[in-house]
Protein backbone atom coordinates (compact mmCIF):
# COMPACT_ATOMS: atom_id res chain seq x y z
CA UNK A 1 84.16 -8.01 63.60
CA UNK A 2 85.51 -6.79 66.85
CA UNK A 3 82.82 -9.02 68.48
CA UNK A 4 84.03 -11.86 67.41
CA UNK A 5 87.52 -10.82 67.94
CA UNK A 6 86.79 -10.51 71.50
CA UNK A 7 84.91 -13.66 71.90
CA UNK A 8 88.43 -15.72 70.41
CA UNK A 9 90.12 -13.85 72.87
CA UNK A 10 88.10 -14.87 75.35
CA UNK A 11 87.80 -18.44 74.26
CA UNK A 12 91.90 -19.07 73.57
CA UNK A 13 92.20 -17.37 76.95
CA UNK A 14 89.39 -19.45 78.59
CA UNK A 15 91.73 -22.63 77.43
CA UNK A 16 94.80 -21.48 79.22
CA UNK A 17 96.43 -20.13 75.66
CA UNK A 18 97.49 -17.10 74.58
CA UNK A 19 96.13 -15.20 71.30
CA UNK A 20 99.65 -15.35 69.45
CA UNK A 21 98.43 -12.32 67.23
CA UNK A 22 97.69 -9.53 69.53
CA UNK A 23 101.18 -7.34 69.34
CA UNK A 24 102.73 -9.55 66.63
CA UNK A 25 104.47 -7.23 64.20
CA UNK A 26 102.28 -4.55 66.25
CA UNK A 27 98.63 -6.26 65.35
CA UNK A 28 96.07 -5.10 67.23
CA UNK A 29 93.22 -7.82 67.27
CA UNK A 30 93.51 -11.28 68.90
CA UNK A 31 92.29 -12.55 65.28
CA UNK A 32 92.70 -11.75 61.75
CA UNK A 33 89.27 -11.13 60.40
CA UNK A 34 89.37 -10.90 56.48
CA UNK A 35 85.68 -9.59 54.74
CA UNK A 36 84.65 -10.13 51.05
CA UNK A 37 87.93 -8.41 49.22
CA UNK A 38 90.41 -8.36 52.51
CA UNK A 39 92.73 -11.17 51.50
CA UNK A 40 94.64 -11.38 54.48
CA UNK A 41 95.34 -10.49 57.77
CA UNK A 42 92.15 -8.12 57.90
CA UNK A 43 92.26 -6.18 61.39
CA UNK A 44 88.80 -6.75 63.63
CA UNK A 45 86.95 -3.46 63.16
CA UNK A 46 83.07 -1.77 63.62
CA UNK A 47 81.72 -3.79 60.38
CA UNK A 48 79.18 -5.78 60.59
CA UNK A 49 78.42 -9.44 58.69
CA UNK A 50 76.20 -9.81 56.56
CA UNK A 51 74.29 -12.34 54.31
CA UNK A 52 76.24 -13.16 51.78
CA UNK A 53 79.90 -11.91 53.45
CA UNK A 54 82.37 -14.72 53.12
CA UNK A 55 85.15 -14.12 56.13
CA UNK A 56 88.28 -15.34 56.33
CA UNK A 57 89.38 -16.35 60.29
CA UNK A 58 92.92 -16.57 61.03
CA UNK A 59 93.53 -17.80 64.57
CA UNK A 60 96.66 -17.89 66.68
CA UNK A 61 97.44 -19.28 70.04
CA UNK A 62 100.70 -19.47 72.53
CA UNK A 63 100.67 -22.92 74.88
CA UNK A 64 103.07 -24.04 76.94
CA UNK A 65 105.70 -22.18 74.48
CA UNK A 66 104.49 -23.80 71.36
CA UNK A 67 102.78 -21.67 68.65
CA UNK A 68 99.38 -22.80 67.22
CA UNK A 69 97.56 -21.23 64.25
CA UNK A 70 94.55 -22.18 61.89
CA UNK A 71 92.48 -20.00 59.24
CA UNK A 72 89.52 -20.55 57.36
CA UNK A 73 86.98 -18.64 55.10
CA UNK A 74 83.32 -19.27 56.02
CA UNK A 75 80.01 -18.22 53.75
CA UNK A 76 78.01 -15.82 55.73
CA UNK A 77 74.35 -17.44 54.60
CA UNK A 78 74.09 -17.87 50.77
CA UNK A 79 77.02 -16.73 48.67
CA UNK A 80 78.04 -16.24 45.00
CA UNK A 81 78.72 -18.59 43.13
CA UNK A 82 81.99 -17.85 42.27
CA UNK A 83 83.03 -16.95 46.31
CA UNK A 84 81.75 -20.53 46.64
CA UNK A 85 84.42 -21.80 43.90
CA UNK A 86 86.79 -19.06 45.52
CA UNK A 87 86.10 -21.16 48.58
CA UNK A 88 86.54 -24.71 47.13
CA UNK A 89 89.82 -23.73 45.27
CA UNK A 90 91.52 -23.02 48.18
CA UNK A 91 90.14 -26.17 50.50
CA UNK A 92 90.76 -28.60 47.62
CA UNK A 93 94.58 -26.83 47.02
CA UNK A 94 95.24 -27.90 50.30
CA UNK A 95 93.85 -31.18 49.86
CA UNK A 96 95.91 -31.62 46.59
CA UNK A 97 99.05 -30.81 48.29
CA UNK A 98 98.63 -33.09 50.88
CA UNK A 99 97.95 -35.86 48.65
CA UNK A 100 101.27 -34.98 46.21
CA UNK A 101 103.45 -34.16 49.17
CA UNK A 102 106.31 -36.73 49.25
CA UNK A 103 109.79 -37.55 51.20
CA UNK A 104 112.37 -36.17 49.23
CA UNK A 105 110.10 -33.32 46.96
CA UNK A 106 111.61 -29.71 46.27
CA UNK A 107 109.32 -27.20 47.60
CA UNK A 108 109.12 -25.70 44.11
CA UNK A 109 107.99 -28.58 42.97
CA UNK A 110 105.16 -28.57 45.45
CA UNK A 111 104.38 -25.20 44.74
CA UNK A 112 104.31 -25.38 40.80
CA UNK A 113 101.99 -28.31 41.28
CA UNK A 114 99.75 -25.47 43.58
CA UNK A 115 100.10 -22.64 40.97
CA UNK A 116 99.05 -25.09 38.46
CA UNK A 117 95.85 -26.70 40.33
CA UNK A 118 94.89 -22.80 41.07
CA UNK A 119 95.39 -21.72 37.73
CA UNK A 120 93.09 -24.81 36.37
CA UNK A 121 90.42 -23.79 38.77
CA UNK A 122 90.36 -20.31 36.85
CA UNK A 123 91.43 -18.54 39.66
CA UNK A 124 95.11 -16.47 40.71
CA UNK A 125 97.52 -17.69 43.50
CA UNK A 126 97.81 -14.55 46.08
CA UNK A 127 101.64 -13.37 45.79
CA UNK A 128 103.74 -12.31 48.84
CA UNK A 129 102.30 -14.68 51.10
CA UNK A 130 103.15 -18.28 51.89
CA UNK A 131 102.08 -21.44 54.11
CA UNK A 132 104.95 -21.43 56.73
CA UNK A 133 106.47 -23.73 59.59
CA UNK A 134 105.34 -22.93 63.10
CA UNK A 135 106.38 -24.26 66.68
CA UNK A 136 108.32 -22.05 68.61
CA UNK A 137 107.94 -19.26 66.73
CA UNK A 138 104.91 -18.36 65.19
CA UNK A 139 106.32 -18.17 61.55
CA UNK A 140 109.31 -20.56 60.24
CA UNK A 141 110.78 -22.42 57.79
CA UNK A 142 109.74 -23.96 55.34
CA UNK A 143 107.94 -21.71 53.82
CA UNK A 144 105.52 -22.97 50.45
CA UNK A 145 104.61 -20.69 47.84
CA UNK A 146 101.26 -21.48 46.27
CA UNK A 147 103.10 -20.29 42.85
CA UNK A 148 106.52 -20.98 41.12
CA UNK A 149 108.67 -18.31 41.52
């Protein structure tokens, strides 16, 4: 994982960004790398991917004072079958907020309508973490709960 940790860093760097990461709150990788049960925010270490891994990449960059940040959770080879519907869940949630999102909805609306596509897929929303704003700062309002509080 520190591999690839170093080859982002090299890459946002090679752009003429800044991994936004490295330091924040004192992290010490330029990415979040997140293996099999690490939720979130998994620190780049010595382990090594494997067939049948799935690993979550959460990316941050600083241009031109404007904060940029992306994740995404990749099968390593062939997977389970329920990591792939892990997976799915989560892309489709995003999908399915997108498509409800409308001027003029309450945020807990939006996220009742995610704890409730979630919970249909069989699966749990994660608690204490939310989708947030970002611009000048790398975390912001609003910030969307993927459950009703």
């Amino acid at each position: 994982l520190k591999q690839i940790d170093k080859m982002a860093e090299d890459f946002i760097l090679s752009l003429g960004a800044k991994p936004s990461f490295k330091g924040l709150y004192g992290f010490p990788g330029a990415i979040c790398t997140s293996l099999n049960q690490v939720c979130i925010h998994g620190i780049p270490d010595e382990k090594i991917i494997k067939e049948g891994d799935i690993l979550g990449l959460d990316v941050g960059s600083l241009i031109d004072g404007y904060y940029g940040d992306a994740a995404r959770t990749i099968a390593i080879g062939k997977i389970s079958s329920t990591d792939e519907a892990l997976i799915s869940c989560a892309k489709d949630a995003l999908y399915h907020a997108i498509d409800i999102i409308r001027e003029g909805m309450r945020f807990k609306e939006l996220s009742a309508a995610l704890g409730e596509f979630i919970d249909l897929r069989g699966f749990v929303p994660l608690r204490g973490y939310c989708g947030h704003g970002i611009g000048r700062k790398p975390h912001g309002e609003p910030e969307i709960l993927n459950y009703l509080e």
